[in-house]
Protein backbone atom coordinates (compact mmCIF):
# COMPACT_ATOMS: atom_id res chain seq x y z
CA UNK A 1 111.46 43.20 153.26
CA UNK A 2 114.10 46.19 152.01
CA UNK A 3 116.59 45.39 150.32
CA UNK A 4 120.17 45.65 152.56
CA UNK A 5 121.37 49.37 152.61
CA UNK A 6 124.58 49.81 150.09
CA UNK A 7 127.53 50.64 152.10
CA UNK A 8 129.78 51.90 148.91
CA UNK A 9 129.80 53.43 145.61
CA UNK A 10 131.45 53.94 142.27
CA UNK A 11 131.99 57.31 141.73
CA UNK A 12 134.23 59.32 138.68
CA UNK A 13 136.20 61.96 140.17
CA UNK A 14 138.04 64.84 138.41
CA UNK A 15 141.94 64.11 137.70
CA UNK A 16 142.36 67.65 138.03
CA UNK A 17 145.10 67.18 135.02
CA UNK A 18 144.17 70.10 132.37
CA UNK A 19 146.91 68.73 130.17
CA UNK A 20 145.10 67.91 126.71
CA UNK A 21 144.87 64.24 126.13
CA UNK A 22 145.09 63.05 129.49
CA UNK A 23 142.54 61.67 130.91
CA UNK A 24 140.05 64.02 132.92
CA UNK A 25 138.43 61.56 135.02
CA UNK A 26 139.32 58.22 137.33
CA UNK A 27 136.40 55.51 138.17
CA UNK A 28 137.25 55.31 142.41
CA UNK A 29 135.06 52.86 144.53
CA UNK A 30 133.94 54.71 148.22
CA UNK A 31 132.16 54.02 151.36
CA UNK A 32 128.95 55.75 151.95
CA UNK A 33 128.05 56.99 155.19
CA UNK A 34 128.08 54.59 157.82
CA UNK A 35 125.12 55.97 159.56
CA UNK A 36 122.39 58.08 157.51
CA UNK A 37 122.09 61.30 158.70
CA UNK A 38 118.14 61.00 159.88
CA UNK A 39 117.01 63.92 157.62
CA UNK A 40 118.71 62.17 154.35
CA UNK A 41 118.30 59.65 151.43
CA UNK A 42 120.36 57.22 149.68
CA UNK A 43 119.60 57.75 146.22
CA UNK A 44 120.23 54.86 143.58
CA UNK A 45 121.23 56.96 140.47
CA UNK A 46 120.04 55.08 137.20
CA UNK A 47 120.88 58.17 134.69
CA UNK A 48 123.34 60.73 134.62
CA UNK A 49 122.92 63.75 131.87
CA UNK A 50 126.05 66.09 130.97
CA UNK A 51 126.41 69.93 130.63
CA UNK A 52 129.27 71.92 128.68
CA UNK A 53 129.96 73.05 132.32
CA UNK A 54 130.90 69.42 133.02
CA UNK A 55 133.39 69.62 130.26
CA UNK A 56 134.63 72.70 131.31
CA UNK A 57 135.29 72.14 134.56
CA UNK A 58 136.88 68.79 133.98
CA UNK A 59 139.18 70.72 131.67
CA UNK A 60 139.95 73.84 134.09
CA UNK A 61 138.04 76.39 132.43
CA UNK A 62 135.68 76.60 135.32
CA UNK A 63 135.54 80.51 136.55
CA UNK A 64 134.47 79.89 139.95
CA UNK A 65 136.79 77.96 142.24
CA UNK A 66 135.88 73.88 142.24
CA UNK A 67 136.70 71.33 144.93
CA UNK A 68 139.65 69.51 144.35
CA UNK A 69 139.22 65.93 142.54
CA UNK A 70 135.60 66.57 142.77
CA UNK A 71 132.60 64.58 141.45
CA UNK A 72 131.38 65.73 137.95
CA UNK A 73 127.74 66.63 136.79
CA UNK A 74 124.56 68.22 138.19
CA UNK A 75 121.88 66.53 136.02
CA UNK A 76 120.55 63.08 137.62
CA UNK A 77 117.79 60.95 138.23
CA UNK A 78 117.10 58.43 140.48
CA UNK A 79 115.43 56.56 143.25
CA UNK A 80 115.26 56.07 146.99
CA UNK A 81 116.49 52.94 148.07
CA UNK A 82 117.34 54.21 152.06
CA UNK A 83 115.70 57.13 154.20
CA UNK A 84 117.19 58.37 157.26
CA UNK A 85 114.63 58.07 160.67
CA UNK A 86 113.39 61.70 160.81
CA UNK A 87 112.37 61.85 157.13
CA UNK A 88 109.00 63.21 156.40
CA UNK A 89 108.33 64.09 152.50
CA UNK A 90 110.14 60.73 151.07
CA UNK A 91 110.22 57.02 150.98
CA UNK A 92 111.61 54.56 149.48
CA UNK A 93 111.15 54.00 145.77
CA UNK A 94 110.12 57.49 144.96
CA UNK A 95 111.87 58.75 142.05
CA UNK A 96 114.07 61.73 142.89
CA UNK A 97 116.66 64.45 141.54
CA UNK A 98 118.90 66.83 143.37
CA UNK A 99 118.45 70.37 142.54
CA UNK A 100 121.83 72.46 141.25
CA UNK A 101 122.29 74.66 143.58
CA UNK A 102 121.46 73.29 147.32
CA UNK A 103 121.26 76.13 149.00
CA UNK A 104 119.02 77.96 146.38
CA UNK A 105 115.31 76.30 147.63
CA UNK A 106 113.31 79.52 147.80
CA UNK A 107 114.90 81.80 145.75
CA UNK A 108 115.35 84.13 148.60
CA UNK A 109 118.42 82.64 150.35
CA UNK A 110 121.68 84.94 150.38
CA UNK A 111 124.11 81.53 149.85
CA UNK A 112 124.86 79.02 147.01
CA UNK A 113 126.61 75.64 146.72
CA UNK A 114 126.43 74.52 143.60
CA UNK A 115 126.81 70.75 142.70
CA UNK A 116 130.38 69.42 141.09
CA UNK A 117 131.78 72.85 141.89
CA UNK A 118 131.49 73.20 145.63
CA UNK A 119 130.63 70.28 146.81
CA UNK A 120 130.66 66.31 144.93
CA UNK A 121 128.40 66.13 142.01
CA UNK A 122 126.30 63.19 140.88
CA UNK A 123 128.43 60.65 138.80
CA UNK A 124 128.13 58.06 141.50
CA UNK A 125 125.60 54.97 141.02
CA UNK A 126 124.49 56.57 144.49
CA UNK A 127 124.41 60.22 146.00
CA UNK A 128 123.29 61.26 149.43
CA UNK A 129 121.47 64.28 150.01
CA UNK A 130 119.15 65.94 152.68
CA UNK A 131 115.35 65.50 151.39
CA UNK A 132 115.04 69.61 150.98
CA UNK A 133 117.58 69.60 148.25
CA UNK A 134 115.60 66.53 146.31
CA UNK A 135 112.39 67.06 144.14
CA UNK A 136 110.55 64.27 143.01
CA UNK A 137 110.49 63.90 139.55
CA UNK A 138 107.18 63.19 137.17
CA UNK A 139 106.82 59.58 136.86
CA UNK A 140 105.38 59.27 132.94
CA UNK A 141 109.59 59.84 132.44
CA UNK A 142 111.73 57.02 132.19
CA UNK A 143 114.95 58.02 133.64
CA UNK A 144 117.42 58.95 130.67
CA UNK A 145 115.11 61.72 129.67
CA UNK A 146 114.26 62.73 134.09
CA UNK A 147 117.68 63.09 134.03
CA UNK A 148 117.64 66.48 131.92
CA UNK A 149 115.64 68.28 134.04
CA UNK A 150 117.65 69.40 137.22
CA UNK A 151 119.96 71.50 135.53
CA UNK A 152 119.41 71.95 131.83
CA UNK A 153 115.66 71.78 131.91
CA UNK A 154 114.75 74.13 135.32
CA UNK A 155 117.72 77.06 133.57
CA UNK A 156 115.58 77.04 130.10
CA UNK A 157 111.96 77.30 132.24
CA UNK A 158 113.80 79.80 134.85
CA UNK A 159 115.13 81.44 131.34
CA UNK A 160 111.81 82.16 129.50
CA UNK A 161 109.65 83.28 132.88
CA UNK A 162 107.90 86.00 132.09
CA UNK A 163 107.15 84.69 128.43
CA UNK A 164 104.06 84.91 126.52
CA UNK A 165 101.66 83.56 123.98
CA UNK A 166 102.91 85.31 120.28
CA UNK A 167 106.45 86.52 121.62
CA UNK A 168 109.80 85.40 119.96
CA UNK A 169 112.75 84.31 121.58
CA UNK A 170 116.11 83.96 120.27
CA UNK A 171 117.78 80.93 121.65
CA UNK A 172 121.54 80.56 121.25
CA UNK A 173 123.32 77.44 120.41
CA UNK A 174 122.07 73.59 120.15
CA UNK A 175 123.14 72.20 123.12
CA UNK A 176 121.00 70.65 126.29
CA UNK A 177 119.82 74.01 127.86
CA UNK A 178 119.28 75.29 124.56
CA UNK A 179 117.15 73.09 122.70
CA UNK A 180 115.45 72.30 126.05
CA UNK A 181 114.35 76.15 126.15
CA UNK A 182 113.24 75.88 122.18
CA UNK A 183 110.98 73.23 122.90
CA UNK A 184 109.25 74.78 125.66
CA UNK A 185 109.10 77.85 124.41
CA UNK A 186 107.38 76.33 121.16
CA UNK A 187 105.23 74.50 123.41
CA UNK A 188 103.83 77.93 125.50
CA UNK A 189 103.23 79.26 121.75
CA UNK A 190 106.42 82.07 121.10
CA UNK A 191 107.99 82.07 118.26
CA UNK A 192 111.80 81.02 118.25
CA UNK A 193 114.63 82.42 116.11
CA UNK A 194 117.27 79.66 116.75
CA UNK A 195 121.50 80.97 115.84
CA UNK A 196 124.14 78.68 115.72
CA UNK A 197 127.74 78.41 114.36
CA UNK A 198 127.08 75.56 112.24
CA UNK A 199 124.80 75.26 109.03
CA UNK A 200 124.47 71.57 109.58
CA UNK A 201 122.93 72.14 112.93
CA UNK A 202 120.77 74.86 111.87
CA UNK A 203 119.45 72.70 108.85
CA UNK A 204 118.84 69.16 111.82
CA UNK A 205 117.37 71.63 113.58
CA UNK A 206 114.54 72.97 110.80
CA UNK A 207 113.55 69.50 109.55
CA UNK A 208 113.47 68.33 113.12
CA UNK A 209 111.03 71.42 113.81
CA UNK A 210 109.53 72.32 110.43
CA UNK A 211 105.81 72.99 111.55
CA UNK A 212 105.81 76.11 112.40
CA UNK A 213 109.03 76.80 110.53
CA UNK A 214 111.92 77.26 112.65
CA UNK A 215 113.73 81.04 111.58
CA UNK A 216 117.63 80.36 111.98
CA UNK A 217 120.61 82.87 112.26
CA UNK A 218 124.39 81.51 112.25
CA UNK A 219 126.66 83.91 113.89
CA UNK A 220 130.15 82.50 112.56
CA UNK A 221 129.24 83.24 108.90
CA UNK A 222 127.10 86.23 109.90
CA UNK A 223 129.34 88.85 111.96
CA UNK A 224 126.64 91.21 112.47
CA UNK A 225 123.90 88.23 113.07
CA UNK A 226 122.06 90.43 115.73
CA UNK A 227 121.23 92.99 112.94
CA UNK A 228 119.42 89.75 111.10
CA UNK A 229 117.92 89.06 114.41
CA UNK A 230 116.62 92.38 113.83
CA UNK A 231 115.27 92.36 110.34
CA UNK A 232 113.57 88.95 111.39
CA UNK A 233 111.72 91.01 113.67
CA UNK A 234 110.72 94.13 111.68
CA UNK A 235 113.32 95.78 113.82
CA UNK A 236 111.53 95.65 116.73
CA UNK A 237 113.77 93.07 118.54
CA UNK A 238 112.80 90.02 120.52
CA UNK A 239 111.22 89.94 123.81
CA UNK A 240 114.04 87.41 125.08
CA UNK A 241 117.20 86.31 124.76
CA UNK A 242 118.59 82.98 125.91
CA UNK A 243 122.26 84.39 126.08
CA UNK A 244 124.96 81.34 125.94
CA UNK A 245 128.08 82.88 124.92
CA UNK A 246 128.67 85.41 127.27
CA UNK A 247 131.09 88.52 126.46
CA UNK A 248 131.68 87.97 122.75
CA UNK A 249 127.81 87.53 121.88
CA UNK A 250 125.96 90.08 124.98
CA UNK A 251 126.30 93.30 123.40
CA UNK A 252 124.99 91.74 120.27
CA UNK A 253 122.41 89.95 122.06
CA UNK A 254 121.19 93.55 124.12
CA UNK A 255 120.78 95.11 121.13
CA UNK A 256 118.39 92.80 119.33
CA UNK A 257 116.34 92.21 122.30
CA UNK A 258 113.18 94.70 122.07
CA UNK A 259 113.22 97.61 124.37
CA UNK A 260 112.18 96.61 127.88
CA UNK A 261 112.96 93.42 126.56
CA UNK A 262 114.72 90.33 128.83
CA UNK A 263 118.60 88.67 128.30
CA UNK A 264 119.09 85.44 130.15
CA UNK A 265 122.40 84.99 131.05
CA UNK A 266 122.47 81.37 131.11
CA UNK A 267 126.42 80.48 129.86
CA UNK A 268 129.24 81.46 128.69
CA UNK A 269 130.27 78.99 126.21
CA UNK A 270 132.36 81.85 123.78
CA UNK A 271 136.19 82.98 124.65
CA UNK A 272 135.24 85.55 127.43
CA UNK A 273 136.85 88.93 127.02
CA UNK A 274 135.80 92.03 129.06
CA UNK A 275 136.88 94.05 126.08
CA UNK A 276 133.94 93.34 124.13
CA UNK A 277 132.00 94.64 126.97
CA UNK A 278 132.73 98.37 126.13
CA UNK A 279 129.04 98.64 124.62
CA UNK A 280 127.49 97.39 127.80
CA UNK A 281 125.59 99.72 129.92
CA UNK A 282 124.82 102.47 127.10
CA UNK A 283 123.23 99.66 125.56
CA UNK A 284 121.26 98.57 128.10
CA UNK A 285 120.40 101.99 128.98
CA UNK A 286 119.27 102.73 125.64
CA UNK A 287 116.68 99.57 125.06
CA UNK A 288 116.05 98.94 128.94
CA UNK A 289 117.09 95.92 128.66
CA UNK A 290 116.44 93.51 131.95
CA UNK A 291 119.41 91.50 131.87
CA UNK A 292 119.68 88.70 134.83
CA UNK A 293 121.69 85.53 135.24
CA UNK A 294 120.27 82.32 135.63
CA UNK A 295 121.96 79.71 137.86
CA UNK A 296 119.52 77.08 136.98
CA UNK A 297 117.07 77.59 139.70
CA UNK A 298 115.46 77.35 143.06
CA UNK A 299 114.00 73.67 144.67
CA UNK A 300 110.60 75.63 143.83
CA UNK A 301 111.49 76.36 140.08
CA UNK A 302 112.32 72.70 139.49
CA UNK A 303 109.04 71.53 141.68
CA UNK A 304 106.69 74.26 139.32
CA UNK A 305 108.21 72.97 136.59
CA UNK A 306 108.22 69.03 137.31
CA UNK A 307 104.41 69.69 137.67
CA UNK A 308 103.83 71.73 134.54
CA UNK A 309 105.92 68.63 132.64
CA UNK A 310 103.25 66.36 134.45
CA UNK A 311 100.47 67.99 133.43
CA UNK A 312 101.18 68.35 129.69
CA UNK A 313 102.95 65.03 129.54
CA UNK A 314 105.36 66.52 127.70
CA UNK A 315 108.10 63.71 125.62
CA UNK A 316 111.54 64.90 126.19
CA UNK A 317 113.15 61.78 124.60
CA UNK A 318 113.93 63.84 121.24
CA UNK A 319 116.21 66.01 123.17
CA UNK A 320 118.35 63.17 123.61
CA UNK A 321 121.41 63.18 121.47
CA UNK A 322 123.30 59.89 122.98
CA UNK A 323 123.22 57.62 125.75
CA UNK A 324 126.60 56.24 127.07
CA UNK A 325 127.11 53.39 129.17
CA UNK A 326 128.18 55.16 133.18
CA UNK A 327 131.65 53.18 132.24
CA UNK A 328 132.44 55.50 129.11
CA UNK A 329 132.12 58.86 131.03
CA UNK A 330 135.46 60.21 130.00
CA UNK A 331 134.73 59.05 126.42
CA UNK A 332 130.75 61.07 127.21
CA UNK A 333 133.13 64.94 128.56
CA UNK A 334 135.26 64.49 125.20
CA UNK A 335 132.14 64.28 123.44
CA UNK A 336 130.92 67.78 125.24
CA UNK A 337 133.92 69.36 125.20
CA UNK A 338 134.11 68.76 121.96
CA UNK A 339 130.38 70.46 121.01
CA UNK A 340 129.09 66.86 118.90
CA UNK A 341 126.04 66.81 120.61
CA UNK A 342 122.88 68.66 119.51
CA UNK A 343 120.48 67.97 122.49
CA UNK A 344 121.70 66.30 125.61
CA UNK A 345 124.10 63.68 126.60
CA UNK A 346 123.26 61.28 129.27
CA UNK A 347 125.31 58.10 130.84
CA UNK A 348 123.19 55.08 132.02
CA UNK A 349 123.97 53.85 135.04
């Protein structure tokens, strides 16, 4: 027999207080729908991961406009407990994520929505979604480390497409979509120049990945750390960039890429300035640089790449940098906000 359909949910939702030291978030109890719509699933969440965006939005720093006292997050994992009567590609007990943007299944569609921004996000012990904006997730995961891959896991793959065997790749920063994107692109056999602002980091980072050795920039105590990117290279350049501080580091990060190289806009985690964009398009005229922003990607990204992690059985538990319990959320965005974590943060629910 099914277990009895849950009628409510505990959810955090955004304060919408910027002040620092208040809190950011308040634990709310709400009904779910009375009636499933019959092309939707209740999803039990069991594990919700964290993203700098979470951090920033909860602290107004969002540039896009947000829903007001919205849900955080867009990295979950979960499983069916409740389909609606017209459902065809789920049941219950299949394990399940949202994707980021639900209106982004293709790749081809002209809208967006994306989750905790504009519409609720996932730090609920249960979401409802329509089952064509939920991808089943590989089943060899248990669910803190299937709940990196909806948001942080799909921008690195969408990041490096177009990668290949013996290319490097700089990779900025060591936070969830970064280290997510070093380990794949290790994995597909590209060498990966890793730059971050903190020696410590850098040095974690080497003995954590010290065969092949891991070549490391830091751009605080390096001004000019695209030039090293450079001499790394023999001057040629690298064939991508996995860009992550947006105006202060993407003139830089143009002009070590190689010529005809890629830049994948995937944050902006720096103080953004359009002043340090003067450089821009001689820049990228000069090296033909494809530049293109990644918004995580489409339902058929995170499906290509939920099958590739199948295939290869790939372990994502080392990208884990600390599990809180669902109750400690605010404690889990201070955390973020405050750029502790090297890897991912996730909540158990």
């Amino acid at each position: 027999m099914s277990p009895p359909k849950p009628t409510e949910r505990r959810a955090f939702r955004r304060t919408d207080d910027y002040t620092p030291g208040t809190p950011k978030l308040k634990l709310i109890k709400e009904q779910l729908p009375q009636t499933l719509p019959p092309t939707s699933a209740i999803v039990k969440v069991h594990a919700v991961a964290l993203n700098y965006r979470d951090a920033n939005i909860a602290n107004g720093g969002n540039p896009w406009p947000v829903v007001p006292h919205g849900i955080l997050c867009n990295d979950a994992a979960g499983e069916v407990v409740a389909v609606g009567e017209k459902i065809k590609t789920l049941a219950v007990g299949d394990r399940v994520a949202p994707i980021t943007d639900t209106e982004n299944i293709s790749g081809r569609e002209l809208g967006r929505s994306w989750l905790a921004a504009d519409e609720d996000g996932v730090m609920a012990d249960y979401v409802v979604f329509d089952e064509n904006k939920l991808c089943k997730l590989p089943t060899y995961l248990d669910w803190v480390s299937a709940s990196i891959i909806p948001c942080a896991g799909v921008t690195a793959w969408s990041a490096l497409k177009g990668m290949s065997i013996g290319q490097t790749v700089l990779v900025q920063g060591t936070g969830g979509v970064s280290v997510f994107a070093l380990k794949l692109a290790r994995a597909a056999g590209l060498r990966v120049i890793l730059s971050s602002s903190s020696d410590k980091k850098l040095q974690q980072m080497k003995e954590k990945y010290a065969n092949p050795p891991l070549l490391t920039v830091n751009y605080s105590t390096n001004k000019n750390w695209h030039e090293e990117v450079l001499k790394l290279t023999d001057g040629v350049g690298v064939d991508i960039v996995v860009e992550n501080g947006g105006t202060g580091s993407l003139v830089k990060s143009l002009k070590c890429a190689r010529r005809g190289g890629i830049v994948s806009q995937v944050g902006y985690l720096g103080k953004q300035n359009p002043m340090d964009l003067a450089e821009l398009v001689p820049t990228i005229i000069d090296r033909r640089v494809n530049l293109r922003g990644i918004n995580a990607g489409s339902k058929y990204d995170m499906e290509d790449f939920c099958a590739a992690l199948s295939a290869s059985q790939m372990p994502l538990d080392d990208l884990i940098d600390s599990v809180f319990p669902f109750e400690e959320a605010e404690e889990a965005v201070e955390y973020i906000w405050q750029g502790k974590q090297i890897g991912k943060l996730v909540l158990r629910v």
